[in-house]
Protein backbone atom coordinates (compact mmCIF):
# COMPACT_ATOMS: atom_id res chain seq x y z
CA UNK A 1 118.56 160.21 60.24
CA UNK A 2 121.44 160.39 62.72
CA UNK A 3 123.43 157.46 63.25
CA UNK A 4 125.20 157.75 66.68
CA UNK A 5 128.05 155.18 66.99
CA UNK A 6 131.54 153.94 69.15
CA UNK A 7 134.49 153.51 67.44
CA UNK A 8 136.70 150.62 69.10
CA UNK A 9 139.70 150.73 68.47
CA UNK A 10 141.62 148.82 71.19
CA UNK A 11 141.76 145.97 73.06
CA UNK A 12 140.79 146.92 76.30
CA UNK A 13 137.88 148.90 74.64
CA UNK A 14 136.81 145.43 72.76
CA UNK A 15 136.76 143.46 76.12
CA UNK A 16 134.62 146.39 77.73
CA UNK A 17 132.39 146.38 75.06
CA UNK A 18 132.52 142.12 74.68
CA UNK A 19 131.64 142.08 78.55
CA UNK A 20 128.18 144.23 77.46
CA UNK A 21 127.69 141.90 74.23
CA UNK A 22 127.66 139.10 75.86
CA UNK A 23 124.82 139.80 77.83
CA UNK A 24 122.19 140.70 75.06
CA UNK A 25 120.24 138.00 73.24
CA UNK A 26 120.46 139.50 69.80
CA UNK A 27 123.24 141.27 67.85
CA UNK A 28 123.42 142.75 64.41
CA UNK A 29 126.58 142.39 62.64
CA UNK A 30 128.06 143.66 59.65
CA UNK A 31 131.64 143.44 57.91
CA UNK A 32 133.14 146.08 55.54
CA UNK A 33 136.29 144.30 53.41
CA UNK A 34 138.96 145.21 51.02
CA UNK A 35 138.63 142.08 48.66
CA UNK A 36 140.93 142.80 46.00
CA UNK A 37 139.74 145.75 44.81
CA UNK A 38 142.48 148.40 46.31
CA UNK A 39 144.79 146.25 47.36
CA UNK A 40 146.02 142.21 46.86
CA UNK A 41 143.98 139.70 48.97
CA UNK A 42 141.14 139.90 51.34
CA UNK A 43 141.38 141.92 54.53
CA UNK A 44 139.28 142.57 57.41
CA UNK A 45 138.92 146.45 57.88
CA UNK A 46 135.32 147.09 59.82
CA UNK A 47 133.43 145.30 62.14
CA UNK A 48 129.88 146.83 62.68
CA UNK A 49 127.67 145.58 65.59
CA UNK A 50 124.22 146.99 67.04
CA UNK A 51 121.82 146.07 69.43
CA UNK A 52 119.03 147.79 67.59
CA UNK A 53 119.94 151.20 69.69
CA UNK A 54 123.66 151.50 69.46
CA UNK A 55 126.12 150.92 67.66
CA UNK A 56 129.86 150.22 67.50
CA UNK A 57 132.54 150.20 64.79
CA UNK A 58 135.32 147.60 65.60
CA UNK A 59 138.49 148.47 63.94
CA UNK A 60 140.17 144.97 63.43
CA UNK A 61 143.12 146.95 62.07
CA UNK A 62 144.14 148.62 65.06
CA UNK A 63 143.25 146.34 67.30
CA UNK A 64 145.51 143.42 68.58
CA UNK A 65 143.36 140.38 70.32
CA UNK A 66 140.72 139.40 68.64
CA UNK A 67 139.11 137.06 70.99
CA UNK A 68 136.92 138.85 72.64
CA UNK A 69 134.77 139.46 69.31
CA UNK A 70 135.56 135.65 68.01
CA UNK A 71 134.16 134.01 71.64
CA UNK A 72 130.85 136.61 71.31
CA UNK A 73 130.36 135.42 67.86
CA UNK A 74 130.48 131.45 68.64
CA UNK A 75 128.21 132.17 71.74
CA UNK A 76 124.38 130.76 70.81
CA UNK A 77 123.28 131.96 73.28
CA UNK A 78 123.43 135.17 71.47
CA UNK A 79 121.51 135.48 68.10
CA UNK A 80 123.75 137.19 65.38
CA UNK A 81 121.15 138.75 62.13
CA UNK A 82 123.54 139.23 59.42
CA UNK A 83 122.33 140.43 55.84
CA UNK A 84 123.66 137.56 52.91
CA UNK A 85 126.20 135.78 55.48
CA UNK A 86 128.27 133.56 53.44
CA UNK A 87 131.21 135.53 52.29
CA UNK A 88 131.23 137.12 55.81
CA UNK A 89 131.72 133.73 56.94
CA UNK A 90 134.25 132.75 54.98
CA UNK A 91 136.17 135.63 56.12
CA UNK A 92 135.81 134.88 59.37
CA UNK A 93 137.08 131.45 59.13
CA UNK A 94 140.16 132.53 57.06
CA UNK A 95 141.01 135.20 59.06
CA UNK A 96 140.10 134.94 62.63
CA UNK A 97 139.33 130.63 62.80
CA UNK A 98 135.83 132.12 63.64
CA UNK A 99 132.48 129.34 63.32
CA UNK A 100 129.66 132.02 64.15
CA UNK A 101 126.82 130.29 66.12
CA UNK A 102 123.17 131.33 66.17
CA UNK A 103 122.48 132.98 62.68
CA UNK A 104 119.59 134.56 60.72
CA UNK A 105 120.19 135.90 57.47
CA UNK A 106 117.76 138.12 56.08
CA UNK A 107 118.88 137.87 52.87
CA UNK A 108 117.80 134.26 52.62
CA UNK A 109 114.52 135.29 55.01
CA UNK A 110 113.63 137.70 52.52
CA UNK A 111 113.90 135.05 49.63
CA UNK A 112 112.05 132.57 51.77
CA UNK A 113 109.45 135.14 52.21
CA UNK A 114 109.07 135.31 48.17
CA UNK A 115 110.23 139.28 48.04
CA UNK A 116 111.91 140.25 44.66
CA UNK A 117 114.38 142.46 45.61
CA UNK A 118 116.09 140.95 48.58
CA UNK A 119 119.22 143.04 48.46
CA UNK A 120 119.73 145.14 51.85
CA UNK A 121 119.37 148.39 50.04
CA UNK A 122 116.09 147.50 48.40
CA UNK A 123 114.83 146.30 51.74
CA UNK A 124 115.83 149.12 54.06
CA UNK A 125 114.34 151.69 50.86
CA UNK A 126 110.99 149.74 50.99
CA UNK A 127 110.59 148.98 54.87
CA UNK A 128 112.12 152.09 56.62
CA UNK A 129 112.70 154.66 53.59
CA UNK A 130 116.15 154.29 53.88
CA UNK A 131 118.44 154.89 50.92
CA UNK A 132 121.69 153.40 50.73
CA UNK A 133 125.06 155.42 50.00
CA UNK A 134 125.99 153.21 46.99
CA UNK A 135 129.33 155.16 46.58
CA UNK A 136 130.66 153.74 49.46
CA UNK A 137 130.82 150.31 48.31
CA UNK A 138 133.64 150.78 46.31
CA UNK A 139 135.83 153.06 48.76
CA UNK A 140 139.08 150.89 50.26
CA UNK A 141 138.09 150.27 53.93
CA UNK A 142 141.56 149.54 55.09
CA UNK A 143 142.58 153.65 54.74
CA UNK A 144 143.07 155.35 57.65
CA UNK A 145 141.42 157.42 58.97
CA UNK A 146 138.00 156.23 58.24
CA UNK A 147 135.93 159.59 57.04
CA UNK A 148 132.75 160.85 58.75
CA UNK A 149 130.93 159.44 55.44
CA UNK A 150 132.50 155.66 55.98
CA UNK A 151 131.33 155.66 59.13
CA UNK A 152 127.70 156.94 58.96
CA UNK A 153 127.56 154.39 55.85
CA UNK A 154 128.73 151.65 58.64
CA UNK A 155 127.10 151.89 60.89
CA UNK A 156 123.58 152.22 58.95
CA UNK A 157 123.91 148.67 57.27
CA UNK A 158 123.29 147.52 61.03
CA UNK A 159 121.19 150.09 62.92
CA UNK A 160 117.85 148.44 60.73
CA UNK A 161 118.81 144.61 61.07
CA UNK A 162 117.20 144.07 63.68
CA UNK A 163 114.13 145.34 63.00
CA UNK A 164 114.27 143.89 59.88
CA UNK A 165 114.61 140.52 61.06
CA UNK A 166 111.60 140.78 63.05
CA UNK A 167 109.30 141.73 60.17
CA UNK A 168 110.57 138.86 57.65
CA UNK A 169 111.22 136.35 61.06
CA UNK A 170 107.01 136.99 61.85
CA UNK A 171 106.18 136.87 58.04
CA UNK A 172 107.73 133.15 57.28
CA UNK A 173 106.31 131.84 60.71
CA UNK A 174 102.50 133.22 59.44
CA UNK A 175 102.83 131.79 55.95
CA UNK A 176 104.09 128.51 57.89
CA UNK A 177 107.81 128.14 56.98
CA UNK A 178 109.96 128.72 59.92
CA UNK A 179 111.31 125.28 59.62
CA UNK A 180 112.77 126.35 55.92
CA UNK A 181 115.03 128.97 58.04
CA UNK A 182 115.26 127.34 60.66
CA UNK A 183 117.30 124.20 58.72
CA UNK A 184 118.94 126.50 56.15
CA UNK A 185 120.55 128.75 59.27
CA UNK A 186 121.29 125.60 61.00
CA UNK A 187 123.15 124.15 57.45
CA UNK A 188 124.83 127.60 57.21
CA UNK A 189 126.32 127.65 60.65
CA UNK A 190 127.79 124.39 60.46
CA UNK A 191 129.18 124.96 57.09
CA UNK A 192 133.27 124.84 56.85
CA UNK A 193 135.00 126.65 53.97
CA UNK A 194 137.92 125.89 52.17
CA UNK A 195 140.26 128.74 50.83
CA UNK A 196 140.20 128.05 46.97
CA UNK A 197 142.49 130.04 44.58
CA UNK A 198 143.33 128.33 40.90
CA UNK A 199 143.75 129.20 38.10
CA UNK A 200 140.95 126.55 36.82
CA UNK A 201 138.56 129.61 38.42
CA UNK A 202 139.64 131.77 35.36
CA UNK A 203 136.39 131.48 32.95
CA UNK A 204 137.20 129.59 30.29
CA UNK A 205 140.13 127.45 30.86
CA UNK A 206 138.54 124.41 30.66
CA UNK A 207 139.10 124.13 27.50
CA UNK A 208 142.60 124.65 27.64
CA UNK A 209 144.82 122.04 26.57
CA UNK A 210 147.34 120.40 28.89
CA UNK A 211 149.78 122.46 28.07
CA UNK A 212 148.02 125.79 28.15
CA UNK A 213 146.78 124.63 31.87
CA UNK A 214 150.71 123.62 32.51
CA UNK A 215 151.16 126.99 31.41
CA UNK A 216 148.70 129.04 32.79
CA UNK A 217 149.19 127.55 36.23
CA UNK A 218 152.73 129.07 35.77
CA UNK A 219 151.89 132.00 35.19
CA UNK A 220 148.54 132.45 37.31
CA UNK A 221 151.40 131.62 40.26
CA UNK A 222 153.90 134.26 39.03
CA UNK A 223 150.88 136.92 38.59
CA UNK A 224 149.89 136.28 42.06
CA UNK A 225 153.37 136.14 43.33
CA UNK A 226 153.95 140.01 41.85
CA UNK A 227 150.63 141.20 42.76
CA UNK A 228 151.18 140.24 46.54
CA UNK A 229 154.90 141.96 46.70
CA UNK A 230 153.23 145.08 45.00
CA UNK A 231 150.19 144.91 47.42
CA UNK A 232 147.88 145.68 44.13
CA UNK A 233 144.97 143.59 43.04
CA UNK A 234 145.86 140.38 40.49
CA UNK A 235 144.03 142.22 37.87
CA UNK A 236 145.95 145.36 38.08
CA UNK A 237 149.00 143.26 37.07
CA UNK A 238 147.24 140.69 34.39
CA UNK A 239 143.42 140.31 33.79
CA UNK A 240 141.99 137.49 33.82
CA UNK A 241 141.12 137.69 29.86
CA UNK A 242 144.76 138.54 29.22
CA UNK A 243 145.81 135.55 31.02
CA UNK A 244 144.02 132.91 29.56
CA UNK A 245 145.20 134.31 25.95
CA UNK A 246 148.64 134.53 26.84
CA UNK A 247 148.35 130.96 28.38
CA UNK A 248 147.45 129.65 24.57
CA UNK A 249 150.14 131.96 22.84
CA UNK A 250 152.92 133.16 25.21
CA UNK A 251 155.24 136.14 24.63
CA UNK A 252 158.58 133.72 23.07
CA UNK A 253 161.19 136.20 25.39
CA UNK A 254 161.72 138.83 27.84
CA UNK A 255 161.78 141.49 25.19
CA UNK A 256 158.68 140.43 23.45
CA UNK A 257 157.22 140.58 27.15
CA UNK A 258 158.49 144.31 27.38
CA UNK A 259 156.22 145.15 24.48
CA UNK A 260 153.24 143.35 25.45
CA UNK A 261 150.19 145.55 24.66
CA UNK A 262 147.37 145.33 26.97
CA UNK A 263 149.16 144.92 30.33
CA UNK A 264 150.01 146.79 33.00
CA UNK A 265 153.76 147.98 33.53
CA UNK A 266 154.29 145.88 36.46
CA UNK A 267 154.29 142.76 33.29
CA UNK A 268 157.07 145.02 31.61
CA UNK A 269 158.44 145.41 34.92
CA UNK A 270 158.97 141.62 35.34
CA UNK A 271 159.32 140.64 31.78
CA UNK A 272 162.17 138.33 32.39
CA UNK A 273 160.37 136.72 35.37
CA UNK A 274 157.63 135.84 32.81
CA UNK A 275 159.83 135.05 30.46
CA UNK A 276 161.06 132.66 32.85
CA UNK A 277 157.73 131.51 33.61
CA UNK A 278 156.54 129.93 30.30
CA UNK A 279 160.02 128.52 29.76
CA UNK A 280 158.83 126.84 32.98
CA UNK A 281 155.71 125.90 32.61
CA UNK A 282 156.94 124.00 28.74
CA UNK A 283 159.00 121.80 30.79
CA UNK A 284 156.17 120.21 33.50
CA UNK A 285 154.20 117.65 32.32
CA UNK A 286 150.89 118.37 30.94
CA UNK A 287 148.02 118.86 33.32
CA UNK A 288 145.21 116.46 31.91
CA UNK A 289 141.37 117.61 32.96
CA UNK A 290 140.58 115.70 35.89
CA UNK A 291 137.85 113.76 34.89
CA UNK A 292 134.64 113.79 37.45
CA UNK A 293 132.23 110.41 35.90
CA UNK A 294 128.70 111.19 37.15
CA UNK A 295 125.78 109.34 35.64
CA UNK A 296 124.01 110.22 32.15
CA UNK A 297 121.75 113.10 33.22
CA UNK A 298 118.05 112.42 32.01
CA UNK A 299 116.81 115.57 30.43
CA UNK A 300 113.49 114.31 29.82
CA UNK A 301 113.70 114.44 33.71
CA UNK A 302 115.57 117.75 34.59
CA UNK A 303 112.51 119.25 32.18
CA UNK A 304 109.83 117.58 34.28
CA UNK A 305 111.15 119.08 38.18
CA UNK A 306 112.01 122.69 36.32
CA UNK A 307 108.31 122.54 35.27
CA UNK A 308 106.56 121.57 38.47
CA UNK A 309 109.18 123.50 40.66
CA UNK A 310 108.37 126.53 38.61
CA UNK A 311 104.39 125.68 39.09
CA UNK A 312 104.90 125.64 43.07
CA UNK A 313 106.57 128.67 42.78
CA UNK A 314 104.13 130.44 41.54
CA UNK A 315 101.78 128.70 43.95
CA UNK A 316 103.61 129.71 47.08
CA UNK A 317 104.85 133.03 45.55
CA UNK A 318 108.55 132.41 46.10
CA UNK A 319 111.11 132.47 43.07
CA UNK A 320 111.31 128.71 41.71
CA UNK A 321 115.41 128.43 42.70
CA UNK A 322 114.67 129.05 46.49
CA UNK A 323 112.63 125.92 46.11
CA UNK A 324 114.73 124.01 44.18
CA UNK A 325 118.18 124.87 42.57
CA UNK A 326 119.64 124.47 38.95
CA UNK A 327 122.36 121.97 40.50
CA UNK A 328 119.80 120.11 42.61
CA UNK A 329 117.99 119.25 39.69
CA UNK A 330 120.70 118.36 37.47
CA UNK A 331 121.99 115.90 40.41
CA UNK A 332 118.50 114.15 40.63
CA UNK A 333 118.19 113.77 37.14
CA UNK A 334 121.44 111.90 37.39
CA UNK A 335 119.75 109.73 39.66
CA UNK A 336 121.34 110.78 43.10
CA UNK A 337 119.46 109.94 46.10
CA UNK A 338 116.61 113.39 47.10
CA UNK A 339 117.34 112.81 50.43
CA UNK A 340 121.30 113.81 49.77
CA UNK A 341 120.52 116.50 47.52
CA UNK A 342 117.13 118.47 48.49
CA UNK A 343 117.00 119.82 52.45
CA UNK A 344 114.26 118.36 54.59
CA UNK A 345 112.12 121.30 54.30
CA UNK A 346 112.25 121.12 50.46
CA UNK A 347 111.59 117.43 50.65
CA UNK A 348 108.28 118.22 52.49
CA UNK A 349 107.46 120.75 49.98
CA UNK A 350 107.89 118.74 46.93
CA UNK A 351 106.53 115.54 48.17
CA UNK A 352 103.31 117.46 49.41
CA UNK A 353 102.95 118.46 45.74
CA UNK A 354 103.26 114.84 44.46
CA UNK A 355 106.27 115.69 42.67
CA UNK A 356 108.29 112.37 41.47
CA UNK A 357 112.21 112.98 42.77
């Protein structure tokens, strides 16, 4: 199938086109982003928007002012069907101060709707016999200019949205769960996100001691430091692995840096700077675990709602974490109050089952 699309790629353009958004009642909407793959840091390099008949490919790279696109997306009057929003979102908040308004996510429609595969490929093979070019999610969308292949690929993750929506929206309300999206869409659009980046991330550092985290902070901080300057993702300079074992048995000097097996030459590069580093990170104090005291967890009880959340699961034909998650149920077998932890619509769902919370 032909895709037919509009590049825009300046601002005048994006208010022209903003003037016609604004107008329609539903939007599909799509981001491509470099995210550390190709280069350091997360960029913004496509936006993809369709009304179900055209399409347009927004090119926040070229294209000054913003605005237009933020004040469309934080309209509700104007329903925006993203596919698995979250990360989009958080995007959009660290980049553009963006809080879209008006959302349904098929991703979490399609889990809602008890489907197995609910990734957007799987859906657009099985509903419209659509196969996905798989090859282009690992291209760098911030090169210029954008090929014939990166745009077709674009502008097809949006063209079926809509459509798409429809077909899961009508399924949930027959089976009698609109008000699970409904609340979930509502939590997810009101959601605020916090940039996090530390080195406590890197698997396995938890068991560090506190001077291996005083250390590894160091040198997590110097890693990222080089990596931005360079423009090259983290890993390129030190993996994560690499990290964490250097953290528990640094390099003593530059020159033992220089020979360091296993890293890239940007570490040989910037021996002394590492070098530096550890010297550094010896002389701060230790960084003790911060300690989070939660009550006991009853596993006697986390056993009982696994077991019963995995029976209505089967009952409802919907996989057992949409109805309940792992961290839910560890929190009420602490003791934590369901109506904190569970959303309403789960509440319903469990209580209607007699389940004890």
């Amino acid at each position: 199938m032909t895709v037919l699309y509009r590049i825009v790629k300046d601002d005048v353009t994006l208010k022209g086109q903003a003037d016609f958004w604004k107008k329609q009642k539903i939007l599909a909407m799509d981001l491509e982003m470099e995210n550390n793959l190709h280069r350091y840091g997360t960029h913004l390099a496509l936006i993809q928007i369709s009304d179900g008949r055209k399409t347009w490919l927004v090119d926040p790279l070229k294209i000054k002012d913003l605005s237009p696109f933020v004040k469309m997306m934080e309209n509700p009057g104007i329903q925006k069907v993203f596919h698995d929003a979250d990360f989009d979102f958080n995007v959009l908040n660290e980049k553009l101060l963006c809080h879209p308004k008006n959302i349904f996510d098929t991703k979490i429609a399609a889990e809602m709707d008890g489907r197995k595969e609910f990734g957007l490929g799987s859906l657009l093979a099985e509903m419209f016999g659509v196969k996905k070019d798989v090859k282009m999610q690992k291209v760098d969308w911030t090169r210029r200019p954008l090929t014939e292949r990166m745009k077709e690929y674009a502008a097809k993750d949006v063209i079926y949205l809509i459509r798409l929506k429809k077909i899961l929206e009508k399924s949930l309300i027959e089976k009698g769960r609109g008000s699970w999206f409904r609340e979930e869409f509502g939590l997810l659009e009101r959601k605020r996100y916090e940039k996090k980046k530390d080195s406590y991330l890197i698997k396995g550092s938890k068991s560090l001691t506190g001077r291996e985290r005083a250390i590894l902070r160091c040198l997590f901080d110097c890693r990222e430091t080089i990596a931005k300057n360079a423009d090259r993702p983290a890993y390129h300079v030190i993996p994560n692995s690499k990290l964490l074992e250097l953290a528990k048995k640094p390099p003593r000097d530059a020159e033992e840096w220089k020979n360091l097996k296993g890293v890239s030459w940007f570490v040989k590069k910037n021996a002394k700077q590492f070098a530096f580093t550890v010297k550094r990170g010896m002389r701060i104090p230790k960084e003790e675990k911060v300690k989070c005291i939660k009550p006991r967890m009853s596993h006697k009880k986390f056993e009982y709602l696994k077991e019963e959340r995995n029976k209505i699961g089967k009952i409802l034909e919907v996989e057992p974490y949409v109805l309940m998650n792992m961290n839910q149920m560890e929190e009420l077998a602490r003791g934590y109050d369901p109506a904190k932890i569970l959303r309403k619509w789960q509440l319903r769902i469990l209580n209607s089952h007699g389940i004890k919370l």
